[in-house]
C-alpha atoms as a PDB file:
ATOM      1  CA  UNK A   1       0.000   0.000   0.000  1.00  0.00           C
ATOM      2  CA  UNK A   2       0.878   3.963  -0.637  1.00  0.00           C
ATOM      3  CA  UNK A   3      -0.138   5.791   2.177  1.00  0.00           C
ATOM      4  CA  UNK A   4       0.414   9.689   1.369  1.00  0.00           C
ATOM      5  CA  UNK A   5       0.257  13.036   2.971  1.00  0.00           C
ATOM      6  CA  UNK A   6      -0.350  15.689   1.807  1.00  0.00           C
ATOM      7  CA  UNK A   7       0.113  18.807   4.020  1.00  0.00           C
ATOM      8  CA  UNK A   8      -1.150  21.429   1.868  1.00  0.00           C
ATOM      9  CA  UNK A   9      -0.942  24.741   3.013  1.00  0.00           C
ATOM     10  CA  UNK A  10      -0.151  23.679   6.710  1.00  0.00           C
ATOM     11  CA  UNK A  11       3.095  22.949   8.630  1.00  0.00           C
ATOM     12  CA  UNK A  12       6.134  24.843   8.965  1.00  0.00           C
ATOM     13  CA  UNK A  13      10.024  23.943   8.627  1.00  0.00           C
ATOM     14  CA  UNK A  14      10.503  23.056  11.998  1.00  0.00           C
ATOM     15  CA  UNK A  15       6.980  21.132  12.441  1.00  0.00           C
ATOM     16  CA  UNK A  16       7.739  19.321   9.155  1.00  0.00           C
ATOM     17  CA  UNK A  17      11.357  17.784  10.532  1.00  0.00           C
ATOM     18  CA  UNK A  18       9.330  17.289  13.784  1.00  0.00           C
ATOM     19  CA  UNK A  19       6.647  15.315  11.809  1.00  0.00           C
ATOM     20  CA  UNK A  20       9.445  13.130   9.801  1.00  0.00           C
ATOM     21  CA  UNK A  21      11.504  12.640  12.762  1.00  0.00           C
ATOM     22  CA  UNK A  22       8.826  10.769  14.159  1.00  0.00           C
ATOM     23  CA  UNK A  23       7.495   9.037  11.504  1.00  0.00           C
ATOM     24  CA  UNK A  24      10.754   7.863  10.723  1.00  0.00           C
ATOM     25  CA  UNK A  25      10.777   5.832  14.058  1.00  0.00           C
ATOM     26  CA  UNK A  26       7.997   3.519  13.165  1.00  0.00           C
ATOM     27  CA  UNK A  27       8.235   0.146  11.145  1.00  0.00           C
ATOM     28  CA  UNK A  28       5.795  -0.518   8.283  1.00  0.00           C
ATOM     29  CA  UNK A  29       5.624  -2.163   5.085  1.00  0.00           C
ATOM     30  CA  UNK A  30       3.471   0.676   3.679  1.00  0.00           C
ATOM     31  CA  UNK A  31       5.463   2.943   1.419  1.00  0.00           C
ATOM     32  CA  UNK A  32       4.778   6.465   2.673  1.00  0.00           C
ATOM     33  CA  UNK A  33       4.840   9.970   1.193  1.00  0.00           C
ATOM     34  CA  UNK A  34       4.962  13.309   2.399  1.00  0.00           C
ATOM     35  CA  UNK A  35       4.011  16.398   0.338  1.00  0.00           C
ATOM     36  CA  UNK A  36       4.954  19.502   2.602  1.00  0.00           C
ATOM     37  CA  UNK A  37       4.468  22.999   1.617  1.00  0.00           C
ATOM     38  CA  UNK A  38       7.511  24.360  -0.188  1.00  0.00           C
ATOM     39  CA  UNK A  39       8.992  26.633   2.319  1.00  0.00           C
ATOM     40  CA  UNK A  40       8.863  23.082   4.517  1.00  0.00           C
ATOM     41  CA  UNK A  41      10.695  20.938   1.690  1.00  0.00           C
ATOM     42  CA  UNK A  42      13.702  19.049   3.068  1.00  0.00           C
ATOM     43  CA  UNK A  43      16.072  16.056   1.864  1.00  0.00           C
ATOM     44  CA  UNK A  44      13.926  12.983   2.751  1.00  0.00           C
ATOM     45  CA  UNK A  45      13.441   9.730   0.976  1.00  0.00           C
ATOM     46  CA  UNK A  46       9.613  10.267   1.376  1.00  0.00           C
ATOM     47  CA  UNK A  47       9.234  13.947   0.502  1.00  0.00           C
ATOM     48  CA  UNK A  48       7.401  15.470  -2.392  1.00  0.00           C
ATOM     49  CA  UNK A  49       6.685  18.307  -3.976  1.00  0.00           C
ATOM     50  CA  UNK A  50       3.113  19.949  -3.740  1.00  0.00           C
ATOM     51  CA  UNK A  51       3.699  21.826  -6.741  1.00  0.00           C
ATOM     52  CA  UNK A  52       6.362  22.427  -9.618  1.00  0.00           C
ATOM     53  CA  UNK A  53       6.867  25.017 -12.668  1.00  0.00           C
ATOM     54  CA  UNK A  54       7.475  22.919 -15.973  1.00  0.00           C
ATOM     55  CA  UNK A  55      11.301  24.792 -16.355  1.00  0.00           C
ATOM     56  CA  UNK A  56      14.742  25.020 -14.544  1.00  0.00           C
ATOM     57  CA  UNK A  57      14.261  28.183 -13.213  1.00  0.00           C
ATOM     58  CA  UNK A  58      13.267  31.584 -14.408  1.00  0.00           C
ATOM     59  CA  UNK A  59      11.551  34.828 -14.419  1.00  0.00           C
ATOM     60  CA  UNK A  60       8.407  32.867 -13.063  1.00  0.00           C
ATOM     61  CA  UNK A  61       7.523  34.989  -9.924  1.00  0.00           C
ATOM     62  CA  UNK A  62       6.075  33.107  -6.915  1.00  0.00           C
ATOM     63  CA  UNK A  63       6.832  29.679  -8.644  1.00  0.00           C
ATOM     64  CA  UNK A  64       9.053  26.826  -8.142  1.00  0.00           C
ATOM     65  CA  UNK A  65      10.854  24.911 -10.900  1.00  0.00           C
ATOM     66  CA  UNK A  66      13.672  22.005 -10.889  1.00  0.00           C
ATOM     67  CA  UNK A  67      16.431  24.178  -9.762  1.00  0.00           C
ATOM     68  CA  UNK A  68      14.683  24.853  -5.763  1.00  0.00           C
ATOM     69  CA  UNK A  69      13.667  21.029  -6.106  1.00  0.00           C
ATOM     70  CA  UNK A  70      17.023  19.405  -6.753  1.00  0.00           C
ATOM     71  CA  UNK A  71      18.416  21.737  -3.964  1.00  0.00           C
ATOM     72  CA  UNK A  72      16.861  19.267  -1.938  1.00  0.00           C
ATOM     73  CA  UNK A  73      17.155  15.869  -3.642  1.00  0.00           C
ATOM     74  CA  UNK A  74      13.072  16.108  -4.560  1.00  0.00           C
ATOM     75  CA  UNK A  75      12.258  14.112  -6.849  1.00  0.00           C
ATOM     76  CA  UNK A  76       8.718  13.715  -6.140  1.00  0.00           C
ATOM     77  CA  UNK A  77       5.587  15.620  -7.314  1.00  0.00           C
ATOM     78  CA  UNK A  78       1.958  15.802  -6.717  1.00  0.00           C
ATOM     79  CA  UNK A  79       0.089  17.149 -10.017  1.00  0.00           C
ATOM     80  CA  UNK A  80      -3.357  17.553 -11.054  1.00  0.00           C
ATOM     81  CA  UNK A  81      -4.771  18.298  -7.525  1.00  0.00           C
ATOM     82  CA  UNK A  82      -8.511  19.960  -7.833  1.00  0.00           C
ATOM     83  CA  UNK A  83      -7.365  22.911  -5.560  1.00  0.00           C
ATOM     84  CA  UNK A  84      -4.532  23.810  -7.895  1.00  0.00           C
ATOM     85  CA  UNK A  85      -7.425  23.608 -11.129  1.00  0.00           C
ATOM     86  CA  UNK A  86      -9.442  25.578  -9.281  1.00  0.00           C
ATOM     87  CA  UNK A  87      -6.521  27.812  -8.768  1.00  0.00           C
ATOM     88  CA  UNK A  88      -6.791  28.194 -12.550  1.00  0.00           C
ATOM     89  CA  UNK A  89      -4.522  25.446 -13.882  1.00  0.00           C
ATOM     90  CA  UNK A  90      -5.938  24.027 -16.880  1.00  0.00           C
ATOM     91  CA  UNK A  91      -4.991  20.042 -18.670  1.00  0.00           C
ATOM     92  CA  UNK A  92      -2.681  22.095 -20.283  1.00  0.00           C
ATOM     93  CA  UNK A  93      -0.510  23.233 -18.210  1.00  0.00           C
ATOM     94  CA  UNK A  94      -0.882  20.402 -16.052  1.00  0.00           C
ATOM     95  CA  UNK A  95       0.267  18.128 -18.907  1.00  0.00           C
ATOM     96  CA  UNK A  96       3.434  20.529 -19.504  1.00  0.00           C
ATOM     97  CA  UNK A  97       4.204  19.699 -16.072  1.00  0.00           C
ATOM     98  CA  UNK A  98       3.489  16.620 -16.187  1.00  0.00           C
ATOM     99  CA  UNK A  99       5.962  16.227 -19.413  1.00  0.00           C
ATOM    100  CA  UNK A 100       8.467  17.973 -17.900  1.00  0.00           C
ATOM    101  CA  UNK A 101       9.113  15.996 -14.516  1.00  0.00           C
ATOM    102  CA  UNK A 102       8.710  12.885 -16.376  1.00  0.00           C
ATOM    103  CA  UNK A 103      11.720  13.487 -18.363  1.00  0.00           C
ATOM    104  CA  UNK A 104      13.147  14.108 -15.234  1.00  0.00           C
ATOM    105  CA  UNK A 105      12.257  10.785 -14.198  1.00  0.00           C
ATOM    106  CA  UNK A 106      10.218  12.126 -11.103  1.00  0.00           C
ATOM    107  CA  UNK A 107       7.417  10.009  -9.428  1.00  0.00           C
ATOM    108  CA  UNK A 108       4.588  11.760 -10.099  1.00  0.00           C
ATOM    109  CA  UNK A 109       1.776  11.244  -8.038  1.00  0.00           C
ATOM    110  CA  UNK A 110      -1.389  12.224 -10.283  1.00  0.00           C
ATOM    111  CA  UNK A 111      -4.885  13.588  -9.247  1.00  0.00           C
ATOM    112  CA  UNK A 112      -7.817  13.497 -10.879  1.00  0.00           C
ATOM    113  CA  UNK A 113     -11.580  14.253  -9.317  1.00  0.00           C
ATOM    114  CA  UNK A 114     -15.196  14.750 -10.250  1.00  0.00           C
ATOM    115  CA  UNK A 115     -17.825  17.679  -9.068  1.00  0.00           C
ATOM    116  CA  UNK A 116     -20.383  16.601  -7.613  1.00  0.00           C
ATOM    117  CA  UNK A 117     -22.687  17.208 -10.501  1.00  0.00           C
ATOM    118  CA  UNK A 118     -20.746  15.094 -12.642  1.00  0.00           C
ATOM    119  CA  UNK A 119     -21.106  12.576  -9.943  1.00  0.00           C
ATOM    120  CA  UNK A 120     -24.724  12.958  -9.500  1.00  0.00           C
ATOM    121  CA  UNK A 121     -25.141  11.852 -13.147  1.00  0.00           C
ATOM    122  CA  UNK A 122     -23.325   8.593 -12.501  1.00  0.00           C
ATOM    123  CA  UNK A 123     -20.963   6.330 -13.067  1.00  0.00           C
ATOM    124  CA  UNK A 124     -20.888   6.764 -16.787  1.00  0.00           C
ATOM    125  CA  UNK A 125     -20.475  10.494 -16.821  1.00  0.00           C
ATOM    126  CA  UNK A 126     -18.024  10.328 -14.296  1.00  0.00           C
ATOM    127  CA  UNK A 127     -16.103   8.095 -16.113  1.00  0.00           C
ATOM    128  CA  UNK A 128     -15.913  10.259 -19.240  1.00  0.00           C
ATOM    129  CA  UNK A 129     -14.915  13.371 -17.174  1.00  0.00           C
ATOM    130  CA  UNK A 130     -11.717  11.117 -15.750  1.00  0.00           C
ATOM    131  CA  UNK A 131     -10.770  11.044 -18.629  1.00  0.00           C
ATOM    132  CA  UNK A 132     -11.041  14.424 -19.921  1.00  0.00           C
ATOM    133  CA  UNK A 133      -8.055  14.739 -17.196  1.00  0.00           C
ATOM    134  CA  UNK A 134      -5.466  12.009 -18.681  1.00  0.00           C
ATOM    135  CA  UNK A 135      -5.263  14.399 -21.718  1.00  0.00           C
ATOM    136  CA  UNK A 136      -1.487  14.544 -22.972  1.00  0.00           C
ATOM    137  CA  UNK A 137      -0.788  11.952 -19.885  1.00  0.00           C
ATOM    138  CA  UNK A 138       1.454   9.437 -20.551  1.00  0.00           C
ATOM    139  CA  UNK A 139      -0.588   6.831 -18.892  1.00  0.00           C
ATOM    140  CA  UNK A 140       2.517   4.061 -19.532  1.00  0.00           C
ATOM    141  CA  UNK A 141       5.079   6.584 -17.449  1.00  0.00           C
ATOM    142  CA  UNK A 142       6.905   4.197 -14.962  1.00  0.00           C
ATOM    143  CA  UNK A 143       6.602   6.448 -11.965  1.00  0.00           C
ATOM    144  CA  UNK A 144       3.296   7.237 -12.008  1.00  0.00           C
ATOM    145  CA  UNK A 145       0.806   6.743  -9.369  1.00  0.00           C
ATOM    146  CA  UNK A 146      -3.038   7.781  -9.899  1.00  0.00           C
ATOM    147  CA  UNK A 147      -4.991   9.297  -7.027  1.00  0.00           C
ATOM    148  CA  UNK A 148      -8.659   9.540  -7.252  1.00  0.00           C
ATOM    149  CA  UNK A 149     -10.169  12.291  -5.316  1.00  0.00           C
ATOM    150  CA  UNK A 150     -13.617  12.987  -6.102  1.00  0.00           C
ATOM    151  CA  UNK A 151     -13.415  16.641  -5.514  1.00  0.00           C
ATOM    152  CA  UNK A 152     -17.248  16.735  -3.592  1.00  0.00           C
ATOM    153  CA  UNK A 153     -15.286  14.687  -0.892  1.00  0.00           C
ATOM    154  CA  UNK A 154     -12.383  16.919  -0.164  1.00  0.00           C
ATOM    155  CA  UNK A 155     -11.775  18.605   3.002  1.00  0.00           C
ATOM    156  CA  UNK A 156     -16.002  18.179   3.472  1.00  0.00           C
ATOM    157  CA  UNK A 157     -15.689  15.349   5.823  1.00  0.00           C
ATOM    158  CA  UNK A 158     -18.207  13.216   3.621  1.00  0.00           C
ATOM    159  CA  UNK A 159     -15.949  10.203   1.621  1.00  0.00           C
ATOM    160  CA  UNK A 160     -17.385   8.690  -1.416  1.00  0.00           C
ATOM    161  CA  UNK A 161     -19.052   5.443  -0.337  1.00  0.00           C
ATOM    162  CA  UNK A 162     -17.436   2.182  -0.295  1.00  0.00           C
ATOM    163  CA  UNK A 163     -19.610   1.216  -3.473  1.00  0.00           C
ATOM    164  CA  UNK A 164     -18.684   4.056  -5.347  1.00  0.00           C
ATOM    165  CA  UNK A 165     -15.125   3.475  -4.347  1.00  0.00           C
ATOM    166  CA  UNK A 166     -15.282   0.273  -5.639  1.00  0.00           C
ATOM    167  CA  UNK A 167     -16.858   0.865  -8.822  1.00  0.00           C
ATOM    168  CA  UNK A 168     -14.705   3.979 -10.083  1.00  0.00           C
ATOM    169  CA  UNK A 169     -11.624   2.435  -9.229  1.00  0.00           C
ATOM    170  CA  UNK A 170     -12.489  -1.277 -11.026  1.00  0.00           C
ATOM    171  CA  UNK A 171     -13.651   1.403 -13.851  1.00  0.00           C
ATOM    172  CA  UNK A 172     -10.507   2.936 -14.258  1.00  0.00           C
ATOM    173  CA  UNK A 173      -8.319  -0.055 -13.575  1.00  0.00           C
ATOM    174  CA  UNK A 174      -9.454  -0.875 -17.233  1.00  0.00           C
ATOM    175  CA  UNK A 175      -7.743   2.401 -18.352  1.00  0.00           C
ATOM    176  CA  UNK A 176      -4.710   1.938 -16.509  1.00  0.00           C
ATOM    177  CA  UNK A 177      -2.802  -0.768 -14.494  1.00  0.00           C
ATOM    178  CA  UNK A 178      -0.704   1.721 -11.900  1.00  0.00           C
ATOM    179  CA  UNK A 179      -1.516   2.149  -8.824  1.00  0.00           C
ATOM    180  CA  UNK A 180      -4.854   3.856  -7.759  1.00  0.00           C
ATOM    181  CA  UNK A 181      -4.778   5.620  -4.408  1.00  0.00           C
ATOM    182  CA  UNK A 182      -8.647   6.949  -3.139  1.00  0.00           C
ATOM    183  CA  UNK A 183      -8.084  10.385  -1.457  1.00  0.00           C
ATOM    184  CA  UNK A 184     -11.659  12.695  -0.204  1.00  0.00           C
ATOM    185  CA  UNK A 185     -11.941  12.309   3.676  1.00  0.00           C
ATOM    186  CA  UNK A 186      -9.666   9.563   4.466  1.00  0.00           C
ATOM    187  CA  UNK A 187      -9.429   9.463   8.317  1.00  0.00           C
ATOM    188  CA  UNK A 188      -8.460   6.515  10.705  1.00  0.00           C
ATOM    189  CA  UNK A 189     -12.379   5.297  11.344  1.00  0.00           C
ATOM    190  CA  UNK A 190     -12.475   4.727   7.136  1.00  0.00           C
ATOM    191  CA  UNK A 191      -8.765   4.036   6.153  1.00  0.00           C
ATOM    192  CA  UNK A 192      -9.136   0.206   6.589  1.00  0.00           C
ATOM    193  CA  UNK A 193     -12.388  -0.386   4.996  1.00  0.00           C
ATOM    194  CA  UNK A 194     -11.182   1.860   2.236  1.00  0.00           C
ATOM    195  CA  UNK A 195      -7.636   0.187   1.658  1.00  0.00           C
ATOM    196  CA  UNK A 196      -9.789  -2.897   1.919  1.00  0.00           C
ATOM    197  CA  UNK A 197     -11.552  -2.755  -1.844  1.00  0.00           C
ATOM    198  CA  UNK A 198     -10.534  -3.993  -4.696  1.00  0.00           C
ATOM    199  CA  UNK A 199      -8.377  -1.634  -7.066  1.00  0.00           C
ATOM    200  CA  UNK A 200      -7.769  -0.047  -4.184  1.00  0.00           C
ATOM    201  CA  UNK A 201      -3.512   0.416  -3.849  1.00  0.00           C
ATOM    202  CA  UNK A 202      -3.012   2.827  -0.861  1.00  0.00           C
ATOM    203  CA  UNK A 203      -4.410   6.470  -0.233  1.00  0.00           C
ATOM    204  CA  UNK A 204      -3.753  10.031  -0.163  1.00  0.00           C
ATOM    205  CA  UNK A 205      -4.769  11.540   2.930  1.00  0.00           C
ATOM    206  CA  UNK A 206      -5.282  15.441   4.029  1.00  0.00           C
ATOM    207  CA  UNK A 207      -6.733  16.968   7.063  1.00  0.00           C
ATOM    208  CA  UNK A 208      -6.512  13.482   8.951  1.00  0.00           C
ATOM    209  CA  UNK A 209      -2.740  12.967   8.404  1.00  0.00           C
ATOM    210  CA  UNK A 210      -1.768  16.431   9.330  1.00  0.00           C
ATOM    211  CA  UNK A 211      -1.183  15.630  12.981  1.00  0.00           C
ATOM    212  CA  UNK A 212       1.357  12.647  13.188  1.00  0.00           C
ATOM    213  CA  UNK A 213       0.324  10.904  15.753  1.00  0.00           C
ATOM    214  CA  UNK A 214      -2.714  10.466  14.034  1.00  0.00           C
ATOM    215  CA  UNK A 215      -1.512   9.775  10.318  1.00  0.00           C
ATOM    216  CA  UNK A 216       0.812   6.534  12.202  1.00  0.00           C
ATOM    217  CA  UNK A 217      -2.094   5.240  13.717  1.00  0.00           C
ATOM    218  CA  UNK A 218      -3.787   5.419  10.077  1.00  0.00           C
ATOM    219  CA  UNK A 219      -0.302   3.881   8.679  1.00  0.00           C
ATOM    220  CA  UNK A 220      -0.891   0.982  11.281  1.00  0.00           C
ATOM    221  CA  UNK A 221      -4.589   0.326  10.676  1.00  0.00           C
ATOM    222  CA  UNK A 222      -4.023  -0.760   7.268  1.00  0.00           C
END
């Protein structure tokens, strides 16, 4: 199983070593990631990025590109997340980014989601909208690990239902054969029965995981 982080805007330096530091103390079969914020990005063997420009480096104000991620050893990336679409990134861009890291042989952890209106028109329509977001997304890449995140499910405290689970993620294994993480709500009273369906390879966990004490006890309940 993947069992992932990811911090968002939350955490600083200090809290972030703090956070590793004890996470690095437990022993698990699980293989664990981290995405801090980047003022918190460090040299760990579980760290991500949150975010990365598609260049070197650059008169790209407020961005960060390969240079600020190799100061660090990061190589690592969560792309595609619904918060940085509705932040205005279009497939576009995303797949520019996603081009550029995978030349630079980064794992690239890869987010796709549904509204809930597309959801409420079901399974079908969902479908079709998934894959509206593996435009110019080299679906064969290696490194690449898929997280579903229906976006209705994120940061509401509601998770999609263990049937709908289930039947999105045996949909899309048809599409693709790398991992599939389910992210939208994942906290330690649903992380079992979650990790439990089929298609189901790990997940990528937000508000729950931000405290560590609580994001081990989610690592162990798997």
């Amino acid at each position: 199983m993947i069992i992932a982080s990811n911090f968002k805007m939350n955490h600083t330096r200090k809290s972030t070593l703090d956070f590793l530091d004890k996470l690095s103390k437990i022993d698990t079969k699980h293989t664990i990631r981290v995405y801090p914020p980047a003022t918190a990005l460090c040299e760990n063997e579980i760290v991500g990025a949150q975010n990365g420009y598609p260049a070197n480096s650059g008169s790209f104000t407020g961005e960060i590109g390969l240079e600020q991620l190799k100061e660090f050893n990061i190589n690592k990336i969560l792309l595609g997340h619904s918060e940085r679409r509705n932040f205005g990134e279009t497939q576009e861009l995303i797949a520019k980014k996603f081009e550029f890291y995978k030349n630079e042989n980064f794992e690239i952890m890869y987010c796709i989601g549904e509204p809930l209106e597309v959801r409420n028109k079901g399974l079908k329509a969902v479908i079709e909208y998934l894959k509206s977001q593996f435009i110019g997304i080299d679906l064969e890449y290696d490194r690449l690990i898929i997280a579903y995140e229906p976006v209705w499910a994120i940061g509401t405290g509601v998770s999609a239902s263990l049937e709908q689970i289930e039947e999105t993620h045996k949909a899309l294994r048809e599409i693709t054969n790398k991992p599939l993480l389910y992210g939208g709500s994942v906290k330690l009273e649903n992380i079992s029965q979650i990790c439990n369906i089929d298609n189901v390879d790990g997940a990528l966990i937000g508000t729950a995981s931000w405290d560590v004490n609580n994001f081990i006890k989610m690592i162990q309940k798997v």
